[in-house]
Structures are given as C-alpha cells and as structure tokens.
N, C-alpha and C. Protein backbone atom coordinates (compact mmCIF):
# COMPACT_ATOMS: atom_id res chain seq x y z
N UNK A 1 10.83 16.49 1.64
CA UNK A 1 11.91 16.09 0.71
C UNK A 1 11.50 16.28 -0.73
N UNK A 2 11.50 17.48 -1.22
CA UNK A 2 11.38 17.49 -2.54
C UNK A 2 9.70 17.95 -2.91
N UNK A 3 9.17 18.21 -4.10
CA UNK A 3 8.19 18.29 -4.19
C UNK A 3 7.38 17.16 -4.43
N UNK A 4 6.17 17.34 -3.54
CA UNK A 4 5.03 15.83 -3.65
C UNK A 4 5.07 15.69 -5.40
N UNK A 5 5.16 14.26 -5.05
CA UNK A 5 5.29 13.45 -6.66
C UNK A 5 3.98 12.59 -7.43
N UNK A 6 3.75 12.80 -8.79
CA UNK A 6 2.48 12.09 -9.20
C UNK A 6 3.14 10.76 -9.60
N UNK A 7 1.48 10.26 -10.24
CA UNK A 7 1.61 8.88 -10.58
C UNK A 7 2.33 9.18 -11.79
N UNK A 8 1.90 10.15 -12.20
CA UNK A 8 2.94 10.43 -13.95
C UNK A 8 4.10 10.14 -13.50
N UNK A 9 4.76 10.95 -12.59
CA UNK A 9 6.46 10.77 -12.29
C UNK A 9 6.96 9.44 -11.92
N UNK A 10 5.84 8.55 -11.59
CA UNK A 10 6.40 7.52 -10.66
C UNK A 10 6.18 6.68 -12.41
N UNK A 11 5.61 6.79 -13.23
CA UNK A 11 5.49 6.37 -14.73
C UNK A 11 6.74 6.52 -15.44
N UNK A 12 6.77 7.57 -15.20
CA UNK A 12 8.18 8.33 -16.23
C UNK A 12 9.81 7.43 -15.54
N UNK A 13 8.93 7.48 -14.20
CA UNK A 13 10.69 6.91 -13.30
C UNK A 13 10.53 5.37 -14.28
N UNK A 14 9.61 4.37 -13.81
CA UNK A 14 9.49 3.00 -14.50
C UNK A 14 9.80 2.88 -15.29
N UNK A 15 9.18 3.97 -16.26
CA UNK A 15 9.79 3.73 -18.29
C UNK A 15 11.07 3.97 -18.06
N UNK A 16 11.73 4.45 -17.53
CA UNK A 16 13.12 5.16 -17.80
C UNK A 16 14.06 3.82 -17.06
N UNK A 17 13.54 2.94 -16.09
CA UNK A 17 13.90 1.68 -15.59
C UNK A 17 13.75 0.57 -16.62
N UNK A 18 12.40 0.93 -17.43
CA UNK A 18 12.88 -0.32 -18.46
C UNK A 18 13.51 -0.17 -19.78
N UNK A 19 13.49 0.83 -19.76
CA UNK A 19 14.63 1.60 -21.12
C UNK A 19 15.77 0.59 -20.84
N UNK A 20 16.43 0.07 -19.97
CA UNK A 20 18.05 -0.62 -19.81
C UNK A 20 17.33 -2.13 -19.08
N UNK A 21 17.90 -3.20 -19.98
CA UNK A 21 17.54 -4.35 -19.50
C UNK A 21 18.17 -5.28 -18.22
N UNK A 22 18.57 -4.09 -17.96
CA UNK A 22 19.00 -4.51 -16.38
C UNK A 22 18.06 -3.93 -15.85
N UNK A 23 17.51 -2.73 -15.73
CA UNK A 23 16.28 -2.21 -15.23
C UNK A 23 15.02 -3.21 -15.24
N UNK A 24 14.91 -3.60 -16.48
CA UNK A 24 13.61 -4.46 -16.89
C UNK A 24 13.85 -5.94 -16.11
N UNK A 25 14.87 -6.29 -16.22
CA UNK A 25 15.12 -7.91 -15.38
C UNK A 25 15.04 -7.32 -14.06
N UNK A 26 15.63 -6.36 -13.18
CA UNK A 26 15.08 -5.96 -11.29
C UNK A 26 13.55 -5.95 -11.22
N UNK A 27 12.86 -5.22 -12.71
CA UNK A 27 11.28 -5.33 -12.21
C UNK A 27 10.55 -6.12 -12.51
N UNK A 28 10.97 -7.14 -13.60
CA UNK A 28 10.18 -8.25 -14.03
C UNK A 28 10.20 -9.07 -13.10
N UNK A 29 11.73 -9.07 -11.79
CA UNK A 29 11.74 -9.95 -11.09
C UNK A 29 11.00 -9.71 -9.47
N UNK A 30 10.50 -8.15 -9.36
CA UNK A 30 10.19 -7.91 -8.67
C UNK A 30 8.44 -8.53 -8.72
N UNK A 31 8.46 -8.88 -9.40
CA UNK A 31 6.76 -8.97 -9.79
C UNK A 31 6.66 -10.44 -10.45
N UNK A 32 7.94 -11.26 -9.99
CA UNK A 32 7.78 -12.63 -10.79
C UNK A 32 7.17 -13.50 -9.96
N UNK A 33 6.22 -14.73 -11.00
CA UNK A 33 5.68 -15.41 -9.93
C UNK A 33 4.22 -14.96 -9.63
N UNK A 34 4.05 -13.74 -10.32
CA UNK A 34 2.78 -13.09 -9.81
C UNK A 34 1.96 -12.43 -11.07
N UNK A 35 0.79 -13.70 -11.12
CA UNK A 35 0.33 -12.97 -13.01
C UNK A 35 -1.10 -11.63 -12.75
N UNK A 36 -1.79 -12.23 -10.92
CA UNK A 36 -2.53 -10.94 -11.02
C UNK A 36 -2.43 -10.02 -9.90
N UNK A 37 -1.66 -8.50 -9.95
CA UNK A 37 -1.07 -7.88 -9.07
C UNK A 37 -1.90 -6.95 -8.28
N UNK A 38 -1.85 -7.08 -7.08
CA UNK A 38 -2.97 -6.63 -6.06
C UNK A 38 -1.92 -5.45 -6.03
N UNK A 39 -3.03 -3.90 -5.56
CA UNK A 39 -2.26 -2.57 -4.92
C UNK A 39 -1.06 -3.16 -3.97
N UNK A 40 -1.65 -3.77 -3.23
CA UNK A 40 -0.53 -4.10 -1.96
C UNK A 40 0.91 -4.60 -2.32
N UNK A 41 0.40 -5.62 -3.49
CA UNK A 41 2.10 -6.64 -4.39
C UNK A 41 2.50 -4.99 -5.47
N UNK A 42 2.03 -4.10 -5.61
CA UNK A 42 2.40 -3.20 -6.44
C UNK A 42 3.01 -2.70 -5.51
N UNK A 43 2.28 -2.14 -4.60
CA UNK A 43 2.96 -0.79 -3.46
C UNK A 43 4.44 -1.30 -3.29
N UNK A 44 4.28 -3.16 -2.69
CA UNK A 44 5.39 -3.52 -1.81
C UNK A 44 6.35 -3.85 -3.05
N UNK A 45 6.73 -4.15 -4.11
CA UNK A 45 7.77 -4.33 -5.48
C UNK A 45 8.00 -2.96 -5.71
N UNK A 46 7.68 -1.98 -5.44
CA UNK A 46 8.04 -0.71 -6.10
C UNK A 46 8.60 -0.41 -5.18
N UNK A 47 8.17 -0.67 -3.28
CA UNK A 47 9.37 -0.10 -2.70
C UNK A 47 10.48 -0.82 -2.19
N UNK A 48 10.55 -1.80 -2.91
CA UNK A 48 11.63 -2.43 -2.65
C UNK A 48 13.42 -1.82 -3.33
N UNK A 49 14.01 -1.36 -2.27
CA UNK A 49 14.99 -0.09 -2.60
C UNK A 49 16.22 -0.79 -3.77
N UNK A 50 16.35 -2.08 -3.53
CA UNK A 50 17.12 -2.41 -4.93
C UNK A 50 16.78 -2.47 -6.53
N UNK A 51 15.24 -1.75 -6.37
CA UNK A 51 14.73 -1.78 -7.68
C UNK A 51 15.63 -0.88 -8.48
N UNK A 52 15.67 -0.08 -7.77
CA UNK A 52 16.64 1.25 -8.37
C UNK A 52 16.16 2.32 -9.04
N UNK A 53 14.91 2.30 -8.03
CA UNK A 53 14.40 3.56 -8.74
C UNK A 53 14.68 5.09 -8.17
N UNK A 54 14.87 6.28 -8.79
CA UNK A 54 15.36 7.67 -8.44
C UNK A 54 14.53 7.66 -7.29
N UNK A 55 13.28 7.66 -6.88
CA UNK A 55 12.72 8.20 -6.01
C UNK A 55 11.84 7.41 -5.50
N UNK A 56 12.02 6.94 -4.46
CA UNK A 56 10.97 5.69 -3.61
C UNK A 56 9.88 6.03 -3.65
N UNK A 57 8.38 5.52 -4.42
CA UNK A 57 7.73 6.43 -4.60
C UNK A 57 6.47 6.10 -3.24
N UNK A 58 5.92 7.05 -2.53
CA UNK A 58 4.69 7.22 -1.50
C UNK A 58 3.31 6.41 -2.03
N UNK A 59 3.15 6.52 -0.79
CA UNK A 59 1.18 5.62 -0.99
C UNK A 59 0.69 5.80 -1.96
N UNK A 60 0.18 7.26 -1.61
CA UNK A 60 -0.39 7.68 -2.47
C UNK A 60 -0.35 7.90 -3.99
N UNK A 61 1.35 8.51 -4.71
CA UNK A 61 1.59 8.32 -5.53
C UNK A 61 1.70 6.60 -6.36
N UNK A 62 1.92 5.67 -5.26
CA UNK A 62 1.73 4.34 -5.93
C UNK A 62 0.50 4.04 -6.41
N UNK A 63 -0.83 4.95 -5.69
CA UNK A 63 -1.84 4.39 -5.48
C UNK A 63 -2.08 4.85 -6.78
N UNK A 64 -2.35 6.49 -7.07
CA UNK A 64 -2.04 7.17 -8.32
C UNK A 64 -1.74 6.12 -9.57
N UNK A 65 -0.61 5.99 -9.32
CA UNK A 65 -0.51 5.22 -10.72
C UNK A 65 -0.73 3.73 -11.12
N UNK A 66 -1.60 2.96 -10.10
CA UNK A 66 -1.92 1.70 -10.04
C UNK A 66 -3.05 1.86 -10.50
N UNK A 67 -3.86 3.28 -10.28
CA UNK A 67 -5.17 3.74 -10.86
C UNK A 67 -5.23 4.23 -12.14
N UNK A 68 -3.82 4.33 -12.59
CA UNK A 68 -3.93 5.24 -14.18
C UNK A 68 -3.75 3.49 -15.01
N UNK A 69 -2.86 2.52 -14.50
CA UNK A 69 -2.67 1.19 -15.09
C UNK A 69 -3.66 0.41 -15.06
N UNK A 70 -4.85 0.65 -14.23
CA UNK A 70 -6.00 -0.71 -13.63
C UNK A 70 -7.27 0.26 -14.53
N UNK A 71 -6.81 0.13 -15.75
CA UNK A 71 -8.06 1.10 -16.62
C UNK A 71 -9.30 0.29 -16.59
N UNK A 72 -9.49 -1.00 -16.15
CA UNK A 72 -10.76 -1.50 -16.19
C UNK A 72 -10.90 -1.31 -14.88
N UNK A 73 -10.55 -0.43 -13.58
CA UNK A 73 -10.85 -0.43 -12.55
C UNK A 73 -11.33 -1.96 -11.74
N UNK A 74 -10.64 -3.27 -12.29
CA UNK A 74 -10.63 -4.58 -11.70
C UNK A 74 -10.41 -4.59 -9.85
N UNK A 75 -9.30 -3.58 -9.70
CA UNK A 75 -8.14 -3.55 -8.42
C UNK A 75 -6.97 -4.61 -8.72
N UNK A 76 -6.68 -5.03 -9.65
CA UNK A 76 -5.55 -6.09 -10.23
C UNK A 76 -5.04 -5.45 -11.41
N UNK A 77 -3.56 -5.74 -11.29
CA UNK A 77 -3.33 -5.80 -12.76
C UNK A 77 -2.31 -6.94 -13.20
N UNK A 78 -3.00 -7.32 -14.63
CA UNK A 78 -1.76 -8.39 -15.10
C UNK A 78 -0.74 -8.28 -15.33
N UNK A 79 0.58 -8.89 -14.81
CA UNK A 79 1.47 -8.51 -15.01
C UNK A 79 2.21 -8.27 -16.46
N UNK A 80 1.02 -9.05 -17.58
CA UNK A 80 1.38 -8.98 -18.93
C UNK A 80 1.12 -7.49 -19.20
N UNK A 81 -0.29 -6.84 -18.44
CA UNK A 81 -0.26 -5.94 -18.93
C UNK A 81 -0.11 -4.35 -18.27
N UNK A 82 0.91 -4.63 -17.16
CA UNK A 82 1.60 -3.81 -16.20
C UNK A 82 2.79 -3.08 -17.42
N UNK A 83 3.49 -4.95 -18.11
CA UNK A 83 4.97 -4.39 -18.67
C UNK A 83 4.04 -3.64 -19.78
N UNK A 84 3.41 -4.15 -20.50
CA UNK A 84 2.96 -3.17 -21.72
C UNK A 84 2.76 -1.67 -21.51
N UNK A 85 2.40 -1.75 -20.30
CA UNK A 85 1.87 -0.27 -20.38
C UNK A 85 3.18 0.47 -19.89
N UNK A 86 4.17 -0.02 -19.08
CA UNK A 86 5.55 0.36 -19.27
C UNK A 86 6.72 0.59 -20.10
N UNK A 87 6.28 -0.28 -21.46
CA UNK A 87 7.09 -0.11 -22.34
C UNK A 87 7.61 0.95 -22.73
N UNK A 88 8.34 1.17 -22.76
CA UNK A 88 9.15 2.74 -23.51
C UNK A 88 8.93 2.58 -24.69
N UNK A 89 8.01 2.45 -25.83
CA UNK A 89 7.47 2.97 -27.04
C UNK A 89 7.52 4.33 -27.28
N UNK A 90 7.34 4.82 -27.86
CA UNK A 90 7.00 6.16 -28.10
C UNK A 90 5.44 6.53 -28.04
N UNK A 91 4.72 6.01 -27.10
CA UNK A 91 3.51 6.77 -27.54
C UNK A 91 3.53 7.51 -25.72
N UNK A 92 2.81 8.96 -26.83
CA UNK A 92 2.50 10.01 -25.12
C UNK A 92 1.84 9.47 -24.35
N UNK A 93 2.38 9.77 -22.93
CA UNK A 93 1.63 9.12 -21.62
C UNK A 93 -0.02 9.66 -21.41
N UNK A 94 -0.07 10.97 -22.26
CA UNK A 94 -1.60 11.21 -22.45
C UNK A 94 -2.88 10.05 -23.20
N UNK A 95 -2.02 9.43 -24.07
CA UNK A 95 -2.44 8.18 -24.75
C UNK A 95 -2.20 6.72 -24.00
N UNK A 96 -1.47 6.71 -22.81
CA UNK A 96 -1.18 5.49 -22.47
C UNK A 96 -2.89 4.53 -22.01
N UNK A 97 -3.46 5.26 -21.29
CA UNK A 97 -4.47 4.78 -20.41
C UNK A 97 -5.54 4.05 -21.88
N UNK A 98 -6.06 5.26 -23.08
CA UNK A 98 -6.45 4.57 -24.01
C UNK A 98 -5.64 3.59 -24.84
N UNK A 99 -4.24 3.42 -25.02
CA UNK A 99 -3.52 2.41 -25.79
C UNK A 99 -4.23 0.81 -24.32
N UNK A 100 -4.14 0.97 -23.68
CA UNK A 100 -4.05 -0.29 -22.20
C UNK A 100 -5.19 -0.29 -22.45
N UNK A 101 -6.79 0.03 -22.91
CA UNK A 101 -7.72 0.07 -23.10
C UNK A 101 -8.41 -0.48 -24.01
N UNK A 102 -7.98 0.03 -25.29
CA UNK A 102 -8.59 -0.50 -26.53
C UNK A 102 -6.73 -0.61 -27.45
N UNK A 103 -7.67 -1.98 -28.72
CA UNK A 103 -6.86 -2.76 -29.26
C UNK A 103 -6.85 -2.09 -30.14
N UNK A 104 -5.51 -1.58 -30.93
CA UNK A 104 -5.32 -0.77 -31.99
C UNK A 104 -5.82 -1.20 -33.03
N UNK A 105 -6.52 -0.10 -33.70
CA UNK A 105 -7.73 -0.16 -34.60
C UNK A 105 -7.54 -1.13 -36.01
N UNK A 106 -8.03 -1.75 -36.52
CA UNK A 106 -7.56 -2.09 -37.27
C UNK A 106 -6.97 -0.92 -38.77
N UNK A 107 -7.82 0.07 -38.87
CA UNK A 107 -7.66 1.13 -40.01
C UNK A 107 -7.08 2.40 -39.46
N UNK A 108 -5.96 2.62 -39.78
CA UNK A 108 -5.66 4.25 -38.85
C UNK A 108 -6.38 5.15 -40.18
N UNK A 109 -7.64 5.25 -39.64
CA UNK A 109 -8.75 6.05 -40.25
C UNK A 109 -8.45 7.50 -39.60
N UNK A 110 -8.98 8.45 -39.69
CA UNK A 110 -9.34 10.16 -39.36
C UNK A 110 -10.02 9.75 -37.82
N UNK A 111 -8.96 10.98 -36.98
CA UNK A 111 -8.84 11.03 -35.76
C UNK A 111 -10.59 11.44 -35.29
N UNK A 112 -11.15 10.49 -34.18
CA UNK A 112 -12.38 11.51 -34.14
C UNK A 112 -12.14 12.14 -32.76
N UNK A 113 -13.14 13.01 -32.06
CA UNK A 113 -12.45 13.79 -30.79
C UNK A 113 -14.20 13.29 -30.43
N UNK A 114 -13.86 13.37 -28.96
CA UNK A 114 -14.73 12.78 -28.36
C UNK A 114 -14.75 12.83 -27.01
C-alpha cells in the first residue's frame, strides 16, 4: 500500500495534526495522563485510528521516529517534550533533533560547523 514510510513522514503527518487545534486536543488526549511515554504508549496513541492521521503509521516507522524524538536515547519521552518537538514552528526538521537537545544559545553568535 503505497511506498514504505519514514519517521520524517510520520513527523511531517503529526506537525500537520497540530497545526489545527482540534488536531492538537485528539493528540494531547491521546497521550493524557501520561508524563513519561514508553515506545509501546507511543506505538499504541499513534495507532489509534481516531487520531486522524493520513496514514496509520507501521512499527517500524513509529519506531523511527520515537528514535529521532528520544535524543537522549532514555527509551521515554516526556510528554512536555514530545509536544515541543511537534510544534509547527518554523524550524527545519534537519534542526529538530538539535533544537530537543540543546537550549537555545543565549547569543545568536556565528554559525560554527561541526
């Protein structure tokens, strides 16, 4: 059914769910009640089909992107900082994993590459 899907897509589907606060109240509530979220409470809230997401997303792809969100590699994530990293901000999803990582700098000094 379609072409195998990443954790990016299953990212892009979420942001685009909390873009509309009807989106954001199905997933806040899918995950309410629950401040530290095991793979398993992730896998099973995401496939729950009234979330309303485009594309029910697979194991693997859940697993995918539970691994791009769990940047301290804990196996949990907080649900404070599940929504953050969902927020529809504008920053590129190439930057998401370091924004969920480190606390914005205090000086937006000269970019270093690294």
């Amino acid at each position: 059914p379609g072409p195998e899907r990443s954790g990016g897509d299953l990212l892009s589907d979420l942001k685009e769910l909390m873009r509309s606060s009807e989106g954001e109240a199905r997933l806040r509530a899918a995950f309410s009640g629950v401040s530290e979220i095991s793979l398993d409470a992730f896998r099973a809230a995401l496939a729950k089909p009234d979330l309303g997401l485009p594309h029910l997303p697979g194991e693997l792809t859940t697993k995918e992107l539970f691994g791009m969100l769990d940047v301290m590699g804990s196996g949990t994530l907080m649900s404070d900082e599940l929504f953050e990293g969902l927020a529809p901000h504008p920053a590129p999803a190439e930057n998401l994993a370091e924004n969920l990582a480190a606390p914005a700098p205090a000086d937006p000094g000269p970019e270093r590459s690294g």
